[in-house]
C-alpha atoms as a PDB file:
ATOM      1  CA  UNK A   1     180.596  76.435 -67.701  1.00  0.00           C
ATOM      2  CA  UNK A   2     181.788  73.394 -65.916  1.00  0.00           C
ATOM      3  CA  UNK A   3     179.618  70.671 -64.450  1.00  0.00           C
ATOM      4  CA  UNK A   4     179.552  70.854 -60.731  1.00  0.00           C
ATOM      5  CA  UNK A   5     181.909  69.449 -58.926  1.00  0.00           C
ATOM      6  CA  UNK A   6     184.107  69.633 -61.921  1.00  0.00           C
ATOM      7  CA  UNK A   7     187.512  71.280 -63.229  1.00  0.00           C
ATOM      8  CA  UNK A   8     190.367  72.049 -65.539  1.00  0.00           C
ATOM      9  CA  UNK A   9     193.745  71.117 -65.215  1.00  0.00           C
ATOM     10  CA  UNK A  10     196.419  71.080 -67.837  1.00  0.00           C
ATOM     11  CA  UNK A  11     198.412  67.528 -66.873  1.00  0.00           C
ATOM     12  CA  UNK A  12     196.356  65.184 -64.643  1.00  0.00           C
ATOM     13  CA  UNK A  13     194.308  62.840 -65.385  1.00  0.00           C
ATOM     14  CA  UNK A  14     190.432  62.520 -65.730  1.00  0.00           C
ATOM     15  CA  UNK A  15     189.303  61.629 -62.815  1.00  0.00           C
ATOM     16  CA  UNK A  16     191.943  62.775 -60.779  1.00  0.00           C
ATOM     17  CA  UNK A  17     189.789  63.775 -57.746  1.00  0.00           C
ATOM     18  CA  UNK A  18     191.502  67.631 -56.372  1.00  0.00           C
ATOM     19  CA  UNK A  19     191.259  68.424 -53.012  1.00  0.00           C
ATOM     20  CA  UNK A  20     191.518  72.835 -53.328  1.00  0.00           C
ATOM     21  CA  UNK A  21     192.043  74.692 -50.287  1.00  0.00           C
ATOM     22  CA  UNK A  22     191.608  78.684 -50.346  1.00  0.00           C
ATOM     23  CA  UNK A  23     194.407  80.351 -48.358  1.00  0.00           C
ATOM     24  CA  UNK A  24     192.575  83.399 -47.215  1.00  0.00           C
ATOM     25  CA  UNK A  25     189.570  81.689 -46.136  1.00  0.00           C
ATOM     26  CA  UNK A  26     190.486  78.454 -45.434  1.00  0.00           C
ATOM     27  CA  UNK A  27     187.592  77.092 -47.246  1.00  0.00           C
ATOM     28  CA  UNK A  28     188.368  73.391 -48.707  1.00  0.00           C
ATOM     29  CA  UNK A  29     186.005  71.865 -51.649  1.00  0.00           C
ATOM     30  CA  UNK A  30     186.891  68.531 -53.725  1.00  0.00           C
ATOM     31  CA  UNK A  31     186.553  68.426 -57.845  1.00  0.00           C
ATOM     32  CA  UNK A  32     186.991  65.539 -60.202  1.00  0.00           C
ATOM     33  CA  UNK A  33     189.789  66.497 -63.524  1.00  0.00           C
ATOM     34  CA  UNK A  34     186.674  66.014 -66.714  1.00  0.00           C
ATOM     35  CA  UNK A  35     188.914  69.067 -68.291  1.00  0.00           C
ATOM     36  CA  UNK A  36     191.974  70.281 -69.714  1.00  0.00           C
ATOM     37  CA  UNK A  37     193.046  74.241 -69.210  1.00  0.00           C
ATOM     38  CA  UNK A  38     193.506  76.597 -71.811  1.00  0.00           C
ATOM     39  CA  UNK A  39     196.783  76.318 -73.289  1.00  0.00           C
ATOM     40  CA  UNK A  40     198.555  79.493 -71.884  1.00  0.00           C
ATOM     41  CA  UNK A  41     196.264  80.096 -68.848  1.00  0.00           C
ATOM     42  CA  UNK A  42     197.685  81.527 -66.139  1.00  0.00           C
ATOM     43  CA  UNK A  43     195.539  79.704 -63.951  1.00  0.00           C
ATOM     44  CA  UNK A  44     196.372  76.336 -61.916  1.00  0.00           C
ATOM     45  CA  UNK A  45     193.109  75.142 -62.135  1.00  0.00           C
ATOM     46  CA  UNK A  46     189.960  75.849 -63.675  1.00  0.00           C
ATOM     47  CA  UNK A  47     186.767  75.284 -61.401  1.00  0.00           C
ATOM     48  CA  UNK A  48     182.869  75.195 -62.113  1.00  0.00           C
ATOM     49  CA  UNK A  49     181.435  77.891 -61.071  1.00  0.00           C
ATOM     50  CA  UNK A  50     179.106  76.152 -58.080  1.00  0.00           C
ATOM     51  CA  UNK A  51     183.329  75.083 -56.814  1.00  0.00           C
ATOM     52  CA  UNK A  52     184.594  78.713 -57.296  1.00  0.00           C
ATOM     53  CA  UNK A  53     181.660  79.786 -55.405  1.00  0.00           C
ATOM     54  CA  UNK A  54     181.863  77.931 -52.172  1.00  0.00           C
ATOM     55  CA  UNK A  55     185.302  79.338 -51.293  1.00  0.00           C
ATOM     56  CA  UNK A  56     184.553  83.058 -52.882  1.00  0.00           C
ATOM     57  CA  UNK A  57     182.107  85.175 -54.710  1.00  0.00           C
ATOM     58  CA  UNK A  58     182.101  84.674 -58.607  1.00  0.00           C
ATOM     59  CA  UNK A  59     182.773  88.661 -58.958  1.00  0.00           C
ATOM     60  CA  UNK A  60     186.360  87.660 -57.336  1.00  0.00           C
ATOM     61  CA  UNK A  61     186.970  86.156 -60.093  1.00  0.00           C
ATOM     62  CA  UNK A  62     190.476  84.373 -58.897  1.00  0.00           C
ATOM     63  CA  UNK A  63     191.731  83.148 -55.502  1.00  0.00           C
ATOM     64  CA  UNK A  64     195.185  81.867 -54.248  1.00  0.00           C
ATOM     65  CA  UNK A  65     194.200  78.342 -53.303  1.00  0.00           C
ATOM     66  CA  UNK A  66     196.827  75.032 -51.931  1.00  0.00           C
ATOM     67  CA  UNK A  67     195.909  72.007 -54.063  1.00  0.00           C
ATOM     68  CA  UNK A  68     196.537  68.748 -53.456  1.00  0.00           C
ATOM     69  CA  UNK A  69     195.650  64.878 -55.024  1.00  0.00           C
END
Protein backbone atom coordinates (compact mmCIF):
# COMPACT_ATOMS: atom_id res chain seq x y z
CA UNK A 1 0.00 0.00 0.00
CA UNK A 2 1.76 3.01 -1.30
CA UNK A 3 1.41 6.54 0.00
CA UNK A 4 -0.55 8.66 -2.35
CA UNK A 5 0.90 10.13 -4.91
CA UNK A 6 3.59 7.57 -4.68
CA UNK A 7 5.28 4.59 -6.74
CA UNK A 8 7.67 1.82 -7.56
CA UNK A 9 10.17 1.76 -10.04
CA UNK A 10 13.10 -0.55 -10.35
CA UNK A 11 16.07 2.12 -11.60
CA UNK A 12 15.19 5.79 -10.96
CA UNK A 13 15.76 7.68 -8.43
CA UNK A 14 13.75 8.80 -5.28
CA UNK A 15 12.19 11.54 -6.09
CA UNK A 16 12.11 11.17 -9.59
CA UNK A 17 8.69 12.85 -10.15
CA UNK A 18 6.67 10.32 -13.18
CA UNK A 19 4.40 11.82 -15.32
CA UNK A 20 1.96 8.26 -16.33
CA UNK A 21 -0.35 8.55 -19.08
CA UNK A 22 -3.08 5.66 -19.65
CA UNK A 23 -3.36 4.82 -23.36
CA UNK A 24 -6.94 3.75 -23.44
CA UNK A 25 -8.24 6.53 -21.51
CA UNK A 26 -6.01 9.11 -21.88
CA UNK A 27 -6.05 9.85 -18.28
CA UNK A 28 -2.56 11.52 -17.07
CA UNK A 29 -1.63 11.55 -13.10
CA UNK A 30 2.00 12.54 -11.67
CA UNK A 31 3.86 10.23 -8.78
CA UNK A 32 7.07 10.85 -6.94
CA UNK A 33 9.80 7.34 -7.12
CA UNK A 34 9.74 6.66 -2.69
CA UNK A 35 9.98 2.80 -4.05
CA UNK A 36 11.79 0.17 -5.69
CA UNK A 37 9.73 -2.78 -7.72
CA UNK A 38 9.81 -6.24 -6.96
CA UNK A 39 12.71 -7.85 -8.37
CA UNK A 40 11.14 -9.87 -11.31
CA UNK A 41 7.88 -7.85 -11.68
CA UNK A 42 6.54 -7.69 -14.78
CA UNK A 43 5.30 -4.40 -14.16
CA UNK A 44 6.93 -0.90 -15.28
CA UNK A 45 5.78 0.78 -12.46
CA UNK A 46 4.15 0.22 -9.33
CA UNK A 47 1.44 2.91 -8.28
CA UNK A 48 -0.55 3.65 -4.93
CA UNK A 49 -3.61 2.67 -5.16
CA UNK A 50 -5.41 6.43 -4.93
CA UNK A 51 -2.77 6.79 -8.60
CA UNK A 52 -4.02 3.43 -10.07
CA UNK A 53 -7.41 4.60 -9.36
CA UNK A 54 -7.70 7.88 -11.12
CA UNK A 55 -6.89 6.38 -14.55
CA UNK A 56 -8.90 2.86 -13.85
CA UNK A 57 -10.83 0.87 -11.38
CA UNK A 58 -8.63 -1.10 -8.79
CA UNK A 59 -10.53 -4.48 -9.98
CA UNK A 60 -8.49 -3.77 -13.43
CA UNK A 61 -5.84 -4.48 -11.78
CA UNK A 62 -3.16 -3.42 -14.71
CA UNK A 63 -3.28 -0.81 -17.51
CA UNK A 64 -0.97 -0.07 -20.55
CA UNK A 65 0.16 3.40 -19.61
CA UNK A 66 3.17 5.96 -21.65
CA UNK A 67 5.53 7.20 -18.91
CA UNK A 68 7.65 9.82 -19.01
CA UNK A 69 10.28 12.01 -16.46
Amino acid sequence: EAPAGKGARPWLAFGTTLTITDIATGVTITCVVDDREAAGSPHVVDLSPSGFEAMAPLSQGVTQVNISW
